[in-house]
C-alpha atoms as a PDB file:
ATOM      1  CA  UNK A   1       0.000   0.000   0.000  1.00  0.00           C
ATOM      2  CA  UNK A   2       1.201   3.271  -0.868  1.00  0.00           C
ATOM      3  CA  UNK A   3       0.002   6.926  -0.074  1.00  0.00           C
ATOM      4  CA  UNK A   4       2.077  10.380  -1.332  1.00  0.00           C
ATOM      5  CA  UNK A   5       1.085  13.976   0.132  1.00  0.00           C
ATOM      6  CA  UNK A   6       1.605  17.223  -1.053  1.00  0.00           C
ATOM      7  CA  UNK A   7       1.603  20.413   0.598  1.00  0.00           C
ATOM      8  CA  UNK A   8      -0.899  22.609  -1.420  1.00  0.00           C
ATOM      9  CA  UNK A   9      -0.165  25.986   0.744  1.00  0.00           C
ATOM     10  CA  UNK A  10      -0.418  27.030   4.458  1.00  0.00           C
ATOM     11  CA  UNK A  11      -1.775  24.065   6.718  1.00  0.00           C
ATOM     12  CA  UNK A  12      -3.259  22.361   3.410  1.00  0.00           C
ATOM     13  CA  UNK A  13      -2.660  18.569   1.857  1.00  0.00           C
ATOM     14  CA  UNK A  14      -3.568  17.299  -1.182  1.00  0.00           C
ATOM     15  CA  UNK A  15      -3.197  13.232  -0.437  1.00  0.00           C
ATOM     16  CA  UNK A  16      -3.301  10.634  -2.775  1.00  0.00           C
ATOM     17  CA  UNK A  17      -3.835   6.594  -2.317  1.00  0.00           C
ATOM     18  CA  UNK A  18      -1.896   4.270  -4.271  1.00  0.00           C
ATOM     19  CA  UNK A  19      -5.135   3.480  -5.581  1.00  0.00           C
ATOM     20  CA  UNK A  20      -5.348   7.360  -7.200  1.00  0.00           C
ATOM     21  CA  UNK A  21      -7.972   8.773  -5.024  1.00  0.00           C
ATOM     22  CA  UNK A  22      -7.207  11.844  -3.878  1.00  0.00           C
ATOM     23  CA  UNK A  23      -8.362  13.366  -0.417  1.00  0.00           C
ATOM     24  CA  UNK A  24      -7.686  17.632   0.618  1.00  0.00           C
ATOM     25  CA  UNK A  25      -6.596  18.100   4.776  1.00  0.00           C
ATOM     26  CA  UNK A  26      -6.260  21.116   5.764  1.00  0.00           C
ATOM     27  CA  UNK A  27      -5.332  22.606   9.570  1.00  0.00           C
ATOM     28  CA  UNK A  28      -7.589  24.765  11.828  1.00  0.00           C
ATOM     29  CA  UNK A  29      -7.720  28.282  11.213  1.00  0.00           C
ATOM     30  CA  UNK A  30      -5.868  29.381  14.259  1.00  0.00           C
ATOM     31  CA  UNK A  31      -2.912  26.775  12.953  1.00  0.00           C
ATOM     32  CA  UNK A  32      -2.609  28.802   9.802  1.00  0.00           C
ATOM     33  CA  UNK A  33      -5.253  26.631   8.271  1.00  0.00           C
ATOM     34  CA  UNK A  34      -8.532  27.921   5.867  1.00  0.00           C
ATOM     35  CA  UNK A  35     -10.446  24.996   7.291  1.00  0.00           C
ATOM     36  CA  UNK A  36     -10.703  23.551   3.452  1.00  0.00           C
ATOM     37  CA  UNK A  37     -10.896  19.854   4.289  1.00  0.00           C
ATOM     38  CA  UNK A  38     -10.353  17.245   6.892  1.00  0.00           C
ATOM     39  CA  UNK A  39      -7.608  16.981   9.878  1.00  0.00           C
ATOM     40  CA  UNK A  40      -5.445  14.306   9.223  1.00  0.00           C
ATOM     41  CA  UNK A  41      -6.618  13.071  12.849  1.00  0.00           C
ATOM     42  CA  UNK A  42     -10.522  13.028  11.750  1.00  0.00           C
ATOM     43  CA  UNK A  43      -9.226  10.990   8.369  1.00  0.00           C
ATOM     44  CA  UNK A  44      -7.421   8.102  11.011  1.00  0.00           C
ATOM     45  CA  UNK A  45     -10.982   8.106  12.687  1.00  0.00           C
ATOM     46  CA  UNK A  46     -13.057   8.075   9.595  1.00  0.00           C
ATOM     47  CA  UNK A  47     -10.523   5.447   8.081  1.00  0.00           C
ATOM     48  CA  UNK A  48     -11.674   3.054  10.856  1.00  0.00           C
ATOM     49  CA  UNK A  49     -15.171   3.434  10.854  1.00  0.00           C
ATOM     50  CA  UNK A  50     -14.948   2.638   7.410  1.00  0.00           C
ATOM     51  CA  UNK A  51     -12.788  -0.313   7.696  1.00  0.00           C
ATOM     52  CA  UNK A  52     -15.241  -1.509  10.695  1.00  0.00           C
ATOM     53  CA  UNK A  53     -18.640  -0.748   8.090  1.00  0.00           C
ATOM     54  CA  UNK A  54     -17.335  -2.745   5.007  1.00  0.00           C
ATOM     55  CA  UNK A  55     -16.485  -5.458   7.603  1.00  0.00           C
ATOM     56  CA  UNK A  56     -19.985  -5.462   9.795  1.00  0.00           C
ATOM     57  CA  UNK A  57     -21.803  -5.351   6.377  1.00  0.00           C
ATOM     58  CA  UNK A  58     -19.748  -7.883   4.879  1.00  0.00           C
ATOM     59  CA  UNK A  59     -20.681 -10.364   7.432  1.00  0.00           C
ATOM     60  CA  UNK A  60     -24.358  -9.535   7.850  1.00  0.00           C
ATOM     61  CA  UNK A  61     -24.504  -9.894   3.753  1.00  0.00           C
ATOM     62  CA  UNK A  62     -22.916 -13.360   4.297  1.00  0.00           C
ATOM     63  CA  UNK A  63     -25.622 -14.182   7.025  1.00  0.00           C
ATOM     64  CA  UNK A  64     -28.347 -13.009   4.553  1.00  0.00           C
ATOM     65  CA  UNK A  65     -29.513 -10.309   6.624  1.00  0.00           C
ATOM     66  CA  UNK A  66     -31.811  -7.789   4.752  1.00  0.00           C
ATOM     67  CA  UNK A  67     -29.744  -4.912   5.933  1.00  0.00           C
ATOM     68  CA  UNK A  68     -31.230  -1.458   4.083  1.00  0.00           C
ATOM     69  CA  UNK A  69     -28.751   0.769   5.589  1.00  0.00           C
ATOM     70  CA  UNK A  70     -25.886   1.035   8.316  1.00  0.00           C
ATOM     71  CA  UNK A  71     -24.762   3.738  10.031  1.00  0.00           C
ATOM     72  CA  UNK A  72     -21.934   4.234  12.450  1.00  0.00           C
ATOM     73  CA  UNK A  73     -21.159   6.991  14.587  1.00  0.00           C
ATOM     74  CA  UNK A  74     -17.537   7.421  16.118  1.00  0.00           C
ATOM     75  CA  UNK A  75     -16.648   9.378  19.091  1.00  0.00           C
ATOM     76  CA  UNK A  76     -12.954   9.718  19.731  1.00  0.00           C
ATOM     77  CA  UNK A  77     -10.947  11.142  23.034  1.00  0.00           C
ATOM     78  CA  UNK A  78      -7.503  12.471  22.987  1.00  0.00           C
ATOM     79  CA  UNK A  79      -5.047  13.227  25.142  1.00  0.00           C
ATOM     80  CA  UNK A  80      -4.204  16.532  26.692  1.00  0.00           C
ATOM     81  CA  UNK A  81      -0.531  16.455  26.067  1.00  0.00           C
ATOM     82  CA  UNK A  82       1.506  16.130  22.559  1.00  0.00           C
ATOM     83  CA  UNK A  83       1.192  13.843  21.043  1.00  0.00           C
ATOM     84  CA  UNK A  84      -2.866  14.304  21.322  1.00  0.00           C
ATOM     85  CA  UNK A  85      -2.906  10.652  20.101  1.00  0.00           C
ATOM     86  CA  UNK A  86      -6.735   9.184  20.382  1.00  0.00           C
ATOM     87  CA  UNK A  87      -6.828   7.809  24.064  1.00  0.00           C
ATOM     88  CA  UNK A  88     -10.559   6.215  23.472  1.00  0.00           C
ATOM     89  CA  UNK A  89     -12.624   5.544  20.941  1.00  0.00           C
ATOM     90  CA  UNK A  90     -16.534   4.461  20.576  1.00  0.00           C
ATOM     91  CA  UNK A  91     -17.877   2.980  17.638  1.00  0.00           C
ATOM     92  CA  UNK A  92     -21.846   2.937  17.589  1.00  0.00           C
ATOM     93  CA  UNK A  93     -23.566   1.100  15.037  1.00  0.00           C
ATOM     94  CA  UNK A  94     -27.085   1.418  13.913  1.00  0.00           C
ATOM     95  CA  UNK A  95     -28.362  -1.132  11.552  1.00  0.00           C
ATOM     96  CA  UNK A  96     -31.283  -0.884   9.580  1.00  0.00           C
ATOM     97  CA  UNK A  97     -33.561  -3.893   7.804  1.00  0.00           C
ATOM     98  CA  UNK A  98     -36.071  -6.058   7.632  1.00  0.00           C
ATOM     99  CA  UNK A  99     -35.909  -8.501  10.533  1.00  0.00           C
ATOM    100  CA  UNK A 100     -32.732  -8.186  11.345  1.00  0.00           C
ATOM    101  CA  UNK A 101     -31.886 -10.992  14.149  1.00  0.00           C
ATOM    102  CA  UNK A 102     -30.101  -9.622  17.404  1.00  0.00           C
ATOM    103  CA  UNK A 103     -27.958 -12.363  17.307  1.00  0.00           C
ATOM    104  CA  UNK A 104     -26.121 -11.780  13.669  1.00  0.00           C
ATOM    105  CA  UNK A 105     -26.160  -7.995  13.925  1.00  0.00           C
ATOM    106  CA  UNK A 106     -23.925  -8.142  17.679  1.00  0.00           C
ATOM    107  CA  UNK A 107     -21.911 -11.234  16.009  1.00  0.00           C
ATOM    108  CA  UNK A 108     -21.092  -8.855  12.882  1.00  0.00           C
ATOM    109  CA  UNK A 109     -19.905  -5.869  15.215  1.00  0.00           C
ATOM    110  CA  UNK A 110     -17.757  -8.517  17.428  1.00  0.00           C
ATOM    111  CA  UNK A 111     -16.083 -10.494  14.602  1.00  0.00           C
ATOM    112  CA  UNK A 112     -15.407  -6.946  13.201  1.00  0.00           C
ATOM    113  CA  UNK A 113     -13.720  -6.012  16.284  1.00  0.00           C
ATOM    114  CA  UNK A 114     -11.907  -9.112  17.772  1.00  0.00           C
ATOM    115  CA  UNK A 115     -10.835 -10.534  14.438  1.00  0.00           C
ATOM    116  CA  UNK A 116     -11.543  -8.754  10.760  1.00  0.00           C
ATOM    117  CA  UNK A 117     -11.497  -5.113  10.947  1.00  0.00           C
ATOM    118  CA  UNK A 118      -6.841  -4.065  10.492  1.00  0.00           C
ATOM    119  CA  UNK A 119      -7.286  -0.666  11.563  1.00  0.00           C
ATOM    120  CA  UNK A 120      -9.069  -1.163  15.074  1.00  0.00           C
ATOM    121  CA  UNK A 121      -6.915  -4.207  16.382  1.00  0.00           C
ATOM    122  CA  UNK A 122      -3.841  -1.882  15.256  1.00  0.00           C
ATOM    123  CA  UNK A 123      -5.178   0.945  17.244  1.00  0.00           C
ATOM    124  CA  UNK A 124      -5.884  -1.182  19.873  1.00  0.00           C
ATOM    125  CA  UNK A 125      -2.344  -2.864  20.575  1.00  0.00           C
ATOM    126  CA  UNK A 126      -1.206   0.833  20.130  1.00  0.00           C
ATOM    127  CA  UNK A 127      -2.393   1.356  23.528  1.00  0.00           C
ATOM    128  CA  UNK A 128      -6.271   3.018  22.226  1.00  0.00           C
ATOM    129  CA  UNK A 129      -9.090   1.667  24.209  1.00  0.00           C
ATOM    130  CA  UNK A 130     -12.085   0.844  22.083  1.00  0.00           C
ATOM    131  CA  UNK A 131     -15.358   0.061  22.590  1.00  0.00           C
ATOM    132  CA  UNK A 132     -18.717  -0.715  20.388  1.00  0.00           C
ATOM    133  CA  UNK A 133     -22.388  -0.772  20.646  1.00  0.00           C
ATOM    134  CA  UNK A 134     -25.576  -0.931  18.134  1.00  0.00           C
ATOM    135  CA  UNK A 135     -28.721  -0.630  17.857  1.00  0.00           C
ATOM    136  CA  UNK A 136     -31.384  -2.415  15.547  1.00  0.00           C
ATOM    137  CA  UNK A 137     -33.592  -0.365  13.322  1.00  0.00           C
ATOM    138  CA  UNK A 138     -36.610  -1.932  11.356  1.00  0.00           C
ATOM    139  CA  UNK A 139     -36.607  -0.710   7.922  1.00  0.00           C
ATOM    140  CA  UNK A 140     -40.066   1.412   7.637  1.00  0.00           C
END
């Protein structure tokens, strides 16, 4: 896997995935920043919800759950001193579908967690404590 990033002025980043997809960070405004795209540290967060969706959804597809949409919502804690590295994290899943058993929806989140999902077991023997919850939604 490769990534390359180029500074595109001020506290701005133009990044770029080996894959050719290209993503703008930017810094705060009071970091000399114009607020133009995401902190690097919010891309880290939204890179594991993302890697902890595809993997929930992946499993409830293979357990032929009628799953209409899924949601997750991250909350993340730093710490006070530099490096503000993430000191918590909660991911909170809401699942939406048709019947969707209790059972397959909390096995998904789990196997996600303990076994599937690279960027939350790395974060985790880095020392970040992370948690998970969800909720079941029927599809209206």
């Amino acid at each position: 896997m490769k990534a390359t990033i180029d500074w595109a002025g001020n506290a701005s980043f133009k990044a770029t995935s080996g894959t050719g997809h290209t993503v703008q960070m930017d810094g705060p405004p009071d970091h000399g920043g114009e607020n133009l795209g995401p902190r690097p540290m919010e891309l880290l967060l939204m890179g594991l919800g993302g890697c902890s969706s595809f993997d929930v959804m992946s499993i409830l597809k293979k357990s032929r759950q009628d799953v209409t949409a899924c949601h997750a919502e991250l909350e993340a804690e730093r710490a006070d001193a530099i490096p503000s590295v993430f000191t918590r994290i909660h991911l909170h899943f809401v699942v939406t579908g048709d019947s969707l058993k209790e059972n397959q929806v909390k096995r998904a989140v789990s196997l996600s967690a303990e076994k599937y999902c690279s960027a939350s077991i790395m974060l985790e023997k880095a020392g970040v404590e992370i948690t998970h919850s969800h909720e079941i939604r029927e599809a209206e």
